[in-house]
N, C-alpha and C. Protein backbone atom coordinates (compact mmCIF):
# COMPACT_ATOMS: atom_id res chain seq x y z
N UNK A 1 -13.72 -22.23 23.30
CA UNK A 1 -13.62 -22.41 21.87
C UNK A 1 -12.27 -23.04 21.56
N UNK A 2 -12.21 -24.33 20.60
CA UNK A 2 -10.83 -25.29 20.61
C UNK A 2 -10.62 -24.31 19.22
N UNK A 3 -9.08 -24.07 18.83
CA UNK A 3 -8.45 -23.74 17.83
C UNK A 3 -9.39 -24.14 16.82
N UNK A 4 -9.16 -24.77 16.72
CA UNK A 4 -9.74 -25.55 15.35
C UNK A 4 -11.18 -24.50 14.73
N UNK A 5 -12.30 -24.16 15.83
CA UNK A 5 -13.44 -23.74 15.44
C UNK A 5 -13.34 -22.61 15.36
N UNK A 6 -12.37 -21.38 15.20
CA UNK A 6 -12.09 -20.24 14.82
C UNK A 6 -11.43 -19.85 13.35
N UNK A 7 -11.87 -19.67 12.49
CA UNK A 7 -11.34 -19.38 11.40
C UNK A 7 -11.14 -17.99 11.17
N UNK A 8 -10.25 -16.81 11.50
CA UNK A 8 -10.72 -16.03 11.00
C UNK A 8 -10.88 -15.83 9.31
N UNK A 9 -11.71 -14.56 8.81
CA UNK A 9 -11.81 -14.72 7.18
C UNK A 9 -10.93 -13.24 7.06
N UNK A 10 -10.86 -12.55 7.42
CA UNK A 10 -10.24 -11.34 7.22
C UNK A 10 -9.01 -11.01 8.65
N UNK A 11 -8.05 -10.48 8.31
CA UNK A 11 -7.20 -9.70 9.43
C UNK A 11 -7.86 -8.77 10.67
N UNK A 12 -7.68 -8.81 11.55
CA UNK A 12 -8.43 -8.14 12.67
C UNK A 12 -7.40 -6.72 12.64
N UNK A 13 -8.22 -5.48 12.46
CA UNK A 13 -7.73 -3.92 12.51
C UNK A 13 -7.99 -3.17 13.84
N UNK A 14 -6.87 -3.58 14.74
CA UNK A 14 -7.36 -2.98 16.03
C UNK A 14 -6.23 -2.21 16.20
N UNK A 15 -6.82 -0.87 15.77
CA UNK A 15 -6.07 0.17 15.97
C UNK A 15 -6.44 1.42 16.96
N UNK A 16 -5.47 2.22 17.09
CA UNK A 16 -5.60 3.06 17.76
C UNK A 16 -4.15 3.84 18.42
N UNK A 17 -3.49 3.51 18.08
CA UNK A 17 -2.41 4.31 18.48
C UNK A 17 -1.59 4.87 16.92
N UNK A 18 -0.96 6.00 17.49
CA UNK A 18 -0.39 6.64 16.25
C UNK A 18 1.23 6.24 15.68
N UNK A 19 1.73 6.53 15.00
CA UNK A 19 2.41 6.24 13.86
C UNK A 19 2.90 5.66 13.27
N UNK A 20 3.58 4.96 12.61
CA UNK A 20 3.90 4.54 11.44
C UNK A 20 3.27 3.15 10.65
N UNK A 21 2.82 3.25 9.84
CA UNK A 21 2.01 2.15 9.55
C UNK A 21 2.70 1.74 7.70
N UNK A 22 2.47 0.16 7.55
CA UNK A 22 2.81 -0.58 6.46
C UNK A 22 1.25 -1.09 6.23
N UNK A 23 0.90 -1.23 4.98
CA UNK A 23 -0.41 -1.34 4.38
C UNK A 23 -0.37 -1.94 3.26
N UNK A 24 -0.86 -3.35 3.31
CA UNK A 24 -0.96 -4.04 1.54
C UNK A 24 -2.04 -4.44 1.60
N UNK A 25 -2.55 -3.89 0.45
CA UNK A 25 -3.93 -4.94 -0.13
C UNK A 25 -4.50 -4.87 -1.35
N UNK A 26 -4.80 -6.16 -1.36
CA UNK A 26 -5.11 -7.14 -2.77
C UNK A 26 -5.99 -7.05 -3.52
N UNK A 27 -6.21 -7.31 -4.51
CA UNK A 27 -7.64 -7.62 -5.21
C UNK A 27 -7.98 -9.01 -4.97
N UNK A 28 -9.55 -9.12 -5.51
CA UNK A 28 -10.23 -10.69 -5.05
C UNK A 28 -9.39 -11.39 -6.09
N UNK A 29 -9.16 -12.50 -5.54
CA UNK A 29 -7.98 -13.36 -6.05
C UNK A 29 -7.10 -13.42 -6.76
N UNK A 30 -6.34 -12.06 -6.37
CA UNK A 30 -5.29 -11.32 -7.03
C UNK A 30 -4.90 -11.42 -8.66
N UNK A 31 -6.30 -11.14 -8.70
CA UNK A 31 -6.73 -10.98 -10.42
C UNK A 31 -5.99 -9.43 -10.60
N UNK A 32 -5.12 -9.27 -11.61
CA UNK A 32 -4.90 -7.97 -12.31
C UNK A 32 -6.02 -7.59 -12.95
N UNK A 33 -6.30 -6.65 -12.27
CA UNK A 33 -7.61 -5.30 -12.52
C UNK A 33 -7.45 -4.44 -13.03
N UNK A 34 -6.02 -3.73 -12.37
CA UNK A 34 -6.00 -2.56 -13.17
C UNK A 34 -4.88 -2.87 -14.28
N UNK A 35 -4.96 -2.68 -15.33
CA UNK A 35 -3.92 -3.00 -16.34
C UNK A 35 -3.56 -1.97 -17.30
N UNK A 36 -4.36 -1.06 -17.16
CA UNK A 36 -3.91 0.06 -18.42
C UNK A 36 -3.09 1.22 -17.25
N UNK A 37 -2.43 1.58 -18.35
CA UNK A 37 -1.76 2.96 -17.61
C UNK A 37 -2.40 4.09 -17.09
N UNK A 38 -4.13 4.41 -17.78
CA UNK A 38 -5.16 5.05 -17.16
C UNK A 38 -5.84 4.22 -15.46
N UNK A 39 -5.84 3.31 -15.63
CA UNK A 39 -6.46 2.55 -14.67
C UNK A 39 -5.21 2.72 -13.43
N UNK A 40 -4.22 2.35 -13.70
CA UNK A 40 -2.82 2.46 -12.68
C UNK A 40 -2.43 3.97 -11.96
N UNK A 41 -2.92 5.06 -13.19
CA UNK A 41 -2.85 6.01 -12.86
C UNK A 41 -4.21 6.90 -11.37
N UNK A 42 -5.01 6.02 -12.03
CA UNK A 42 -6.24 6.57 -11.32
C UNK A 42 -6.29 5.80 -10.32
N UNK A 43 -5.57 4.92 -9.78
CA UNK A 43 -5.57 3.84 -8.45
C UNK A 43 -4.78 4.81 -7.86
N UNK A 44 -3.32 5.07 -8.56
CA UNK A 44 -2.58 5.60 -7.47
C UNK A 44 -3.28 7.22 -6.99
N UNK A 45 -3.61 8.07 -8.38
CA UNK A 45 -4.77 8.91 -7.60
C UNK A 45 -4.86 9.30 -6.48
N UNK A 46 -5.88 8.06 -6.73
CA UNK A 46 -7.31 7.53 -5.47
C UNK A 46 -6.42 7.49 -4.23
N UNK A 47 -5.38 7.05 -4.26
CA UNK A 47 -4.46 6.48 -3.01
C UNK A 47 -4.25 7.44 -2.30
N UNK A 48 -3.44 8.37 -3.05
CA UNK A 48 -2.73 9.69 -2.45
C UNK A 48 -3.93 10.62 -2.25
N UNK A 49 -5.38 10.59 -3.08
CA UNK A 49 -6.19 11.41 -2.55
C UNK A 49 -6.73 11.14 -1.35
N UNK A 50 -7.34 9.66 -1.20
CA UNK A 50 -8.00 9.20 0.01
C UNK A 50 -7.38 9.37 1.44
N UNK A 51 -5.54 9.10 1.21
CA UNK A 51 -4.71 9.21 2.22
C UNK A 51 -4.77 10.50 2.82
N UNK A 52 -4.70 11.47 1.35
CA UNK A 52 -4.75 13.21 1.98
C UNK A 52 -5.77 13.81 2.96
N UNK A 53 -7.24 13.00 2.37
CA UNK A 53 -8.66 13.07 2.93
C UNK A 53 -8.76 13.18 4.01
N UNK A 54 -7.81 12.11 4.74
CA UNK A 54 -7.77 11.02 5.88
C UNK A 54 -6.67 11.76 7.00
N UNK A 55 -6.01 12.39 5.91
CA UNK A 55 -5.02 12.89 6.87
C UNK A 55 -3.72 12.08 7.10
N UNK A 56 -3.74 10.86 6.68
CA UNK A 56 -2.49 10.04 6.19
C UNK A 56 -1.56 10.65 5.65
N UNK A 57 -0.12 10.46 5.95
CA UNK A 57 1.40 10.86 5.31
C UNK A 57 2.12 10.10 4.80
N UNK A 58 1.54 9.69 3.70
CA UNK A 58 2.24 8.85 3.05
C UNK A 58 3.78 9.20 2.73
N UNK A 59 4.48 8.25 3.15
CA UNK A 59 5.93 7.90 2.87
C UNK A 59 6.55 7.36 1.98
N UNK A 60 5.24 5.92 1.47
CA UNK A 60 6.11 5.33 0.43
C UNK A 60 5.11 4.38 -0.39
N UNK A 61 4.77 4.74 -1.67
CA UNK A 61 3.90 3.95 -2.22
C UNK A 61 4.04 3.21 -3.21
N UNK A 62 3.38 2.29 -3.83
CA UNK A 62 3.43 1.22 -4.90
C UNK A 62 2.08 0.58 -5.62
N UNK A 63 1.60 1.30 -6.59
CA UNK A 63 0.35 0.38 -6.64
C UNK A 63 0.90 -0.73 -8.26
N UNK A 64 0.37 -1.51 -8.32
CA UNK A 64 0.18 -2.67 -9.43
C UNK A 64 -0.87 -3.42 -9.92
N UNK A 65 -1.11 -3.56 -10.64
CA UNK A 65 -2.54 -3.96 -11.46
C UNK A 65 -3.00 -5.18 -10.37
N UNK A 66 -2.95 -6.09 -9.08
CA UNK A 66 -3.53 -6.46 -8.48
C UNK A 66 -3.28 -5.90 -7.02
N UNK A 67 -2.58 -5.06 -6.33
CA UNK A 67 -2.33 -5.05 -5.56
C UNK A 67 -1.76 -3.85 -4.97
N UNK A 68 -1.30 -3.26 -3.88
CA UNK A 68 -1.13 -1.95 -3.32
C UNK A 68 0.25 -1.85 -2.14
N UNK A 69 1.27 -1.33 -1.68
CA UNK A 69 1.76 -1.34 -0.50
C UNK A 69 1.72 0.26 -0.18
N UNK A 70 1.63 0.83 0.87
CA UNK A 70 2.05 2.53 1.61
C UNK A 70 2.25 2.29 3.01
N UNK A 71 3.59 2.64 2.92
CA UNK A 71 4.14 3.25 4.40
C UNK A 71 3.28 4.28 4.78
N UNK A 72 3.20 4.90 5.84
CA UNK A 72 2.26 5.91 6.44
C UNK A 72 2.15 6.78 7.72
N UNK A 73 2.39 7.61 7.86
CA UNK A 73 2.50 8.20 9.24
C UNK A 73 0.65 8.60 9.43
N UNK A 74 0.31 7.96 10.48
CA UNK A 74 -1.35 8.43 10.65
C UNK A 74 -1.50 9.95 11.31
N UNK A 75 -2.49 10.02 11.12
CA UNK A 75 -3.14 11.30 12.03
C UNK A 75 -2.57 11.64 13.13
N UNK A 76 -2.63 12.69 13.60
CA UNK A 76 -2.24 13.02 14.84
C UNK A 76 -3.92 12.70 15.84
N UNK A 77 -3.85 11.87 17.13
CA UNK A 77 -4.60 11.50 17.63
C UNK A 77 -4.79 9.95 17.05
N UNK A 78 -3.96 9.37 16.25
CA UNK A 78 -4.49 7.74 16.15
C UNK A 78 -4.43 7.59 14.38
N UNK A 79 -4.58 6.06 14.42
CA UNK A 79 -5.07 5.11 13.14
C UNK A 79 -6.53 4.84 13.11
N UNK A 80 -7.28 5.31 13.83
CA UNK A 80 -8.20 5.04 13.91
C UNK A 80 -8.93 5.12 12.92
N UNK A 81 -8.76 6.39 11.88
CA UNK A 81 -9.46 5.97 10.92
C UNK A 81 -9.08 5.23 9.54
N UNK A 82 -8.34 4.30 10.06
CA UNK A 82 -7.47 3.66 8.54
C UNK A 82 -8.92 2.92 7.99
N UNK A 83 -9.69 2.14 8.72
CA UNK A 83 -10.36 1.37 8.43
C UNK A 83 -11.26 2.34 7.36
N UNK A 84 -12.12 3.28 7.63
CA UNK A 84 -12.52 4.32 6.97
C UNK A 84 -12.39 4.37 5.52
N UNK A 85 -10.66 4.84 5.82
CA UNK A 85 -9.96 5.65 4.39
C UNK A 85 -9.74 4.35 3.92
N UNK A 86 -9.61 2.90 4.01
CA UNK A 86 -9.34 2.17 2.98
C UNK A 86 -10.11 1.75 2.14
N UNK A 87 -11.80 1.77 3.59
CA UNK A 87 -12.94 1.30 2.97
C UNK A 87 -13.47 2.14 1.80
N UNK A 88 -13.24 3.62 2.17
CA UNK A 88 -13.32 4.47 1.04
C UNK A 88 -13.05 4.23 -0.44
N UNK A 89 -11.96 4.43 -0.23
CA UNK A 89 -11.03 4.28 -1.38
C UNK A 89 -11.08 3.18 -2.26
N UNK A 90 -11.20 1.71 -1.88
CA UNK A 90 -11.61 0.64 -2.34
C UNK A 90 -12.65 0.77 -2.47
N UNK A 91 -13.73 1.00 -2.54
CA UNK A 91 -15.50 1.14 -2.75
C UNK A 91 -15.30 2.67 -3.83
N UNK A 92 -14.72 3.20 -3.68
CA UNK A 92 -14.65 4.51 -5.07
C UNK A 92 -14.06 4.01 -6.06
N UNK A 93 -12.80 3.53 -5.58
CA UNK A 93 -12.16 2.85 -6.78
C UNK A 93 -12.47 1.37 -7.25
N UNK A 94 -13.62 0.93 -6.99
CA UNK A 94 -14.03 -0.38 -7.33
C UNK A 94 -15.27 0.31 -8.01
N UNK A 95 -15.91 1.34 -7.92
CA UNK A 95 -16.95 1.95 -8.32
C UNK A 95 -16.32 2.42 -9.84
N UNK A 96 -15.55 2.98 -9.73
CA UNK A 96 -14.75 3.55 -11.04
C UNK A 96 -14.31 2.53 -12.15
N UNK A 97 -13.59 1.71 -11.29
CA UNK A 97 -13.17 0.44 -12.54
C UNK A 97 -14.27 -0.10 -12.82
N UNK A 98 -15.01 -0.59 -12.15
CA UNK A 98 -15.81 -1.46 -13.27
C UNK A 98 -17.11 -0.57 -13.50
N UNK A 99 -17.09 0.68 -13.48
CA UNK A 99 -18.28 1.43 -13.96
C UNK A 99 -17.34 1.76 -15.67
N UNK A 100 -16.17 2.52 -15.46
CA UNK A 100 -15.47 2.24 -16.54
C UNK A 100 -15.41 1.09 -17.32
N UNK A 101 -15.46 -0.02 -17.30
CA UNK A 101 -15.62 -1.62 -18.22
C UNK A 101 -16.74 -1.72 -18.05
N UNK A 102 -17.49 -0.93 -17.78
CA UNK A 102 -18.62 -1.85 -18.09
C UNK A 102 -19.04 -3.10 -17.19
N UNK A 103 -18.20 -3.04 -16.71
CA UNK A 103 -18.78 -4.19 -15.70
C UNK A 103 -19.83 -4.18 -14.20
N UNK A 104 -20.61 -5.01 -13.91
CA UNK A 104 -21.41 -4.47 -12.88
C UNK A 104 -21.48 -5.65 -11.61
N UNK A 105 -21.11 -5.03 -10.21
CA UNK A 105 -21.29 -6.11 -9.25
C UNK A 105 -20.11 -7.18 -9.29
N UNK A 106 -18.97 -6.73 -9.84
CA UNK A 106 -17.36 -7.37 -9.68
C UNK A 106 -17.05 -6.86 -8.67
N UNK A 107 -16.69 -7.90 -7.60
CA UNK A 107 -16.00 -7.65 -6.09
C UNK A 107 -14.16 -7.49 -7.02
N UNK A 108 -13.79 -6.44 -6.97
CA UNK A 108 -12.99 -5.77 -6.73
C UNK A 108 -11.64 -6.16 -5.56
N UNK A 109 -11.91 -5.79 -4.31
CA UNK A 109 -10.84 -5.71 -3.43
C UNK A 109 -10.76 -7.03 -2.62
N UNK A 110 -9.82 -7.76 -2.02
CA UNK A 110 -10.21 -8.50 -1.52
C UNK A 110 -10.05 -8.34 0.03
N UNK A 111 -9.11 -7.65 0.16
CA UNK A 111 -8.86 -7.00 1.61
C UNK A 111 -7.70 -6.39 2.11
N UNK A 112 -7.44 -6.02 3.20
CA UNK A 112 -6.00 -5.47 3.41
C UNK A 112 -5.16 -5.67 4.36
N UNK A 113 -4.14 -5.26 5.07
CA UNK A 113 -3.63 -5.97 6.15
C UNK A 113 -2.35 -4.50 6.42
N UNK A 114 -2.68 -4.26 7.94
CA UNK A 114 -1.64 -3.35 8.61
C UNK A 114 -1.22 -3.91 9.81
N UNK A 115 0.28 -3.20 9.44
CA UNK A 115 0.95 -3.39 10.77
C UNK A 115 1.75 -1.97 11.06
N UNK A 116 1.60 -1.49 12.63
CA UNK A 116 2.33 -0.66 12.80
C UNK A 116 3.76 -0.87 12.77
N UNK A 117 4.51 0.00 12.58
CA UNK A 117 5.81 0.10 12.66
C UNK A 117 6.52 0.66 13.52
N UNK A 118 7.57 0.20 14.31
CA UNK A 118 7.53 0.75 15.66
C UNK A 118 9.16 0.98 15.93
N UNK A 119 9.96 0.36 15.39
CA UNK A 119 11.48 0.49 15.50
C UNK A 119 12.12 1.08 13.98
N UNK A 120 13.00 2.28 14.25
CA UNK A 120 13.24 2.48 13.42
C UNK A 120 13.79 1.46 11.98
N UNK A 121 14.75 0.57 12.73
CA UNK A 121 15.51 -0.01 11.48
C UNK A 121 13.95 -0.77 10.44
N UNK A 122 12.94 -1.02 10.66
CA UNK A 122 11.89 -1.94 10.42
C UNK A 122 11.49 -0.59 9.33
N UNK A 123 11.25 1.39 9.77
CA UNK A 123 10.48 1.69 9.10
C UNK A 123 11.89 1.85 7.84
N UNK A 124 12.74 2.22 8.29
CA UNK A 124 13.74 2.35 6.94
C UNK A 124 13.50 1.16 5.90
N UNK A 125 13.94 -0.33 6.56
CA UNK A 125 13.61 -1.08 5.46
C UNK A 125 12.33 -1.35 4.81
N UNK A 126 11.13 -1.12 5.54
CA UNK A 126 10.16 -0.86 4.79
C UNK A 126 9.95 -0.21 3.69
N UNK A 127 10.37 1.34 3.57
CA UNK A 127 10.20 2.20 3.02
C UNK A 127 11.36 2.18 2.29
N UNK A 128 12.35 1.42 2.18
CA UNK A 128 13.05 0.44 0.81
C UNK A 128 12.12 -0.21 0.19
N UNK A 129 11.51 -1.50 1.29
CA UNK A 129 11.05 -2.46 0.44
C UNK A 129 9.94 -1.46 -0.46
N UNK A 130 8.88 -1.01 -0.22
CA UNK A 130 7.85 -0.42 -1.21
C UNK A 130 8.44 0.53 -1.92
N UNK A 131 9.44 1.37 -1.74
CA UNK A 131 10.53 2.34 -2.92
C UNK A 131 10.43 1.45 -4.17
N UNK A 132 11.27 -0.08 -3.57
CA UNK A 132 11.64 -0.88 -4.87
C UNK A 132 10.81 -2.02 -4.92
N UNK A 133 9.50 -2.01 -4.81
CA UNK A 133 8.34 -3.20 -5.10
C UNK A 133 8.79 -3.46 -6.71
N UNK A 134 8.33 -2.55 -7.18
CA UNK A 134 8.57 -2.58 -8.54
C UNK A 134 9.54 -3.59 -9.14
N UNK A 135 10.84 -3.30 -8.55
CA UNK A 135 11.59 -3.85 -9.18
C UNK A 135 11.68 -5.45 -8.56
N UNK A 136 11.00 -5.64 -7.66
CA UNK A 136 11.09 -7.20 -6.87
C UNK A 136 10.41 -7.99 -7.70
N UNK A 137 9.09 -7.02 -8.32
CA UNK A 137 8.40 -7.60 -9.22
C UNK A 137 8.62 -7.90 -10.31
N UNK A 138 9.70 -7.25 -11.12
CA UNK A 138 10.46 -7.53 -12.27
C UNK A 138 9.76 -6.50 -13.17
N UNK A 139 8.81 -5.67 -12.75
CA UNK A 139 8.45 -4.74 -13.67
C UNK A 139 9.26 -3.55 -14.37
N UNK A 140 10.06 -3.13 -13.27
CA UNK A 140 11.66 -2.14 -14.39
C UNK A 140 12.62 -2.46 -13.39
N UNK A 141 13.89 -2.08 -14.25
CA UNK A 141 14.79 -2.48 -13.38
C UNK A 141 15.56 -1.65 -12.53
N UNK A 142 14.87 -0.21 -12.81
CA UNK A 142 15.45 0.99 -11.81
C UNK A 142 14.02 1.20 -10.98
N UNK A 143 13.78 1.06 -9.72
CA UNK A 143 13.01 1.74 -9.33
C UNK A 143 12.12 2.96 -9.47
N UNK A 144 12.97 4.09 -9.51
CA UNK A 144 12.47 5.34 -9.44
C UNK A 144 11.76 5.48 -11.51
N UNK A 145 11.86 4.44 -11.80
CA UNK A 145 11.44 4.63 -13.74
C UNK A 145 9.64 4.00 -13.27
N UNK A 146 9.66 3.13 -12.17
CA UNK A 146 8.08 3.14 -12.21
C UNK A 146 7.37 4.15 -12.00
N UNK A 147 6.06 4.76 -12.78
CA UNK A 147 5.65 5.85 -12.43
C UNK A 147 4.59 5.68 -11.69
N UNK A 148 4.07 4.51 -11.02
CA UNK A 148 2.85 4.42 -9.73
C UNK A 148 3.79 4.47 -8.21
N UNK A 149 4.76 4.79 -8.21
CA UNK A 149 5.20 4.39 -7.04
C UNK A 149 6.38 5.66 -6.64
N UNK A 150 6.18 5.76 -5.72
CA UNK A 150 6.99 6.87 -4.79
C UNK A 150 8.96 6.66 -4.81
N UNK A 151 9.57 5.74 -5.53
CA UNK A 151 10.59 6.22 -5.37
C UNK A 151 10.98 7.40 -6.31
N UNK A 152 10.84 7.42 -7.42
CA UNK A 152 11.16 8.64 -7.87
C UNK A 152 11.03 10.28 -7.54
N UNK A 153 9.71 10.16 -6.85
CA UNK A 153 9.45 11.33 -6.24
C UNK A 153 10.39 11.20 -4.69
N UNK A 154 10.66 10.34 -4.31
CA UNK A 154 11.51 10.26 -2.79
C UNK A 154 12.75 10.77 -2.98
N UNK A 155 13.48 10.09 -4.55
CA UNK A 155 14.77 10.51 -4.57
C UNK A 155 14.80 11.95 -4.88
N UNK A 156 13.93 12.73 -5.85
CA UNK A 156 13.87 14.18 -5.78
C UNK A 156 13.56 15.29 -4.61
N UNK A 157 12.98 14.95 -3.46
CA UNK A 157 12.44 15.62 -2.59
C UNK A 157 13.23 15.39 -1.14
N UNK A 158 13.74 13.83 -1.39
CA UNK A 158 14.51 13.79 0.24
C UNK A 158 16.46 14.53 -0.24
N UNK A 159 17.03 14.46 0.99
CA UNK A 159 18.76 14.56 0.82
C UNK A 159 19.04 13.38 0.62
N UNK A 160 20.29 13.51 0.06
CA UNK A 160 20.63 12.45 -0.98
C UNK A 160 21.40 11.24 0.27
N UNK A 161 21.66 12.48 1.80
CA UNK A 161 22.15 10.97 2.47
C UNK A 161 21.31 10.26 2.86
N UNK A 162 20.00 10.91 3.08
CA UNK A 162 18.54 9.95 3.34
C UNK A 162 18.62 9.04 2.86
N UNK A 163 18.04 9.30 1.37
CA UNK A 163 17.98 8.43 0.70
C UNK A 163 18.92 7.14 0.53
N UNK A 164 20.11 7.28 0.97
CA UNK A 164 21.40 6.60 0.84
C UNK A 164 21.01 5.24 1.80
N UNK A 165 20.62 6.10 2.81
CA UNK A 165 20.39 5.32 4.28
C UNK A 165 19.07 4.62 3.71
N UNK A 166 18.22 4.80 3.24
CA UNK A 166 17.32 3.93 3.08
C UNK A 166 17.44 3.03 2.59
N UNK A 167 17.79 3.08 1.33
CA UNK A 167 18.32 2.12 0.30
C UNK A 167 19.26 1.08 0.66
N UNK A 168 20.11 1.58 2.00
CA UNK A 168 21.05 0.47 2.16
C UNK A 168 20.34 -0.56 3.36
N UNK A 169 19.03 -0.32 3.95
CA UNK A 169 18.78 -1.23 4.55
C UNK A 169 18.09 -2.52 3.79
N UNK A 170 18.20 -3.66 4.09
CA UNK A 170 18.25 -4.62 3.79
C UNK A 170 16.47 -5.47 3.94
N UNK A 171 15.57 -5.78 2.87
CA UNK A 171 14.23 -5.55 3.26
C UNK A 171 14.31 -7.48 2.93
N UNK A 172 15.16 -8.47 2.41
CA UNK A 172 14.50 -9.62 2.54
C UNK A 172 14.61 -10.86 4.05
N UNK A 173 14.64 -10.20 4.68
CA UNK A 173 14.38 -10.23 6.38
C UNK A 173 13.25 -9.73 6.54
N UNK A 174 12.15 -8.66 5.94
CA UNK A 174 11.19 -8.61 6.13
C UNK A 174 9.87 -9.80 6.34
N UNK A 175 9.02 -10.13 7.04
CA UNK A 175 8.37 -10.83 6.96
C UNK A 175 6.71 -9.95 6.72
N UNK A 176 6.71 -9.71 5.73
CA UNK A 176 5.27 -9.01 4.78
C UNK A 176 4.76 -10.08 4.03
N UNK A 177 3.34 -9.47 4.03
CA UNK A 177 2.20 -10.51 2.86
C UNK A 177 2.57 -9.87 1.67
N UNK A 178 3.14 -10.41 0.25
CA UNK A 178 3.73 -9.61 -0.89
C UNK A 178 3.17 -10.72 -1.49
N UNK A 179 2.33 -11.98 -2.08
CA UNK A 179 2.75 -12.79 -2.59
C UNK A 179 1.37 -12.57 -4.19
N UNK A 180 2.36 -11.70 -4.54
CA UNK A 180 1.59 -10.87 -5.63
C UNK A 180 2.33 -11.52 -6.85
């Protein structure tokens, strides 16, 4: 098979080993879906419920009216079921929004994309970068004031030198799909 005649259409999820995982995904053509503060509220929800379901440890989250990021420590025994809990979660929460509008047979999600995380300095700045999505996005200008997203709850629950250390790593060296 020459390059050329392989397209893939989606990211290939070949998982199986355990911990730390980075997770973004989109809506179909990163149409803002969810837009009300009920709708934002009930995404992130869905997130932290499906993750709990799953057995996921979420570290660090961000949702936004098209789009999603969570750091993640998986299961003990594997990632194996990420594919599962995302498919879940996107098919409940695509069930919800547009059963709520009224709408019927709107593709919703468009897909998602993980990468494990494997060196520390990578999960610190990660778990910067999705702390302060928010603010990359221009949506507030303190982080922890967005209320879909885990820095506020990080800065209350971790020590304050944690937190220190996180914040000072440096996330635009990251090379992530963000282009929200």
């Amino acid at each position: 098979m020459d390059s050329c005649s392989y397209w893939p259409h989606a990211p290939s999820h070949k998982l199986g080993g355990e911990g730390a995982f980075m997770v973004t995904a989109g809506t179909y053509k990163k149409q803002p879906l969810f837009v009300t503060d009920e709708q934002l509220q009930a995404l992130c929800g869905g997130l932290l419920k499906y993750a709990h379901q799953y057995q996921w440890r979420l570290q660090a989250w961000a949702v936004f009216p098209n789009h999603y990021h969570f750091v993640g420590m998986s299961p003990d025994g594997g990632a194996g079921n990420l594919s599962r809990f995302i498919r879940e979660f996107h098919s409940r929460s695509s069930r919800w929004l547009n059963q709520s509008e009224g709408v019927v047979g709107r593709k919703v999600w468009q897909n998602y994309w993980e990468s494990q995380i494997t060196h520390a300095e990578s999960y610190y700045a990660r778990l910067h970068y999705v702390h302060a999505n928010a603010v990359k996005h221009g949506v507030v200008l303190v982080a922890n004031q967005y209320p879909w997203c885990s820095a506020g709850w990080f800065e209350r629950v971790s020590e304050r030198s944690f937190v220190n250390t996180v914040y000072s790593f440096k996330t635009d060296q990251l090379n992530l799909k963000d282009e929200y």
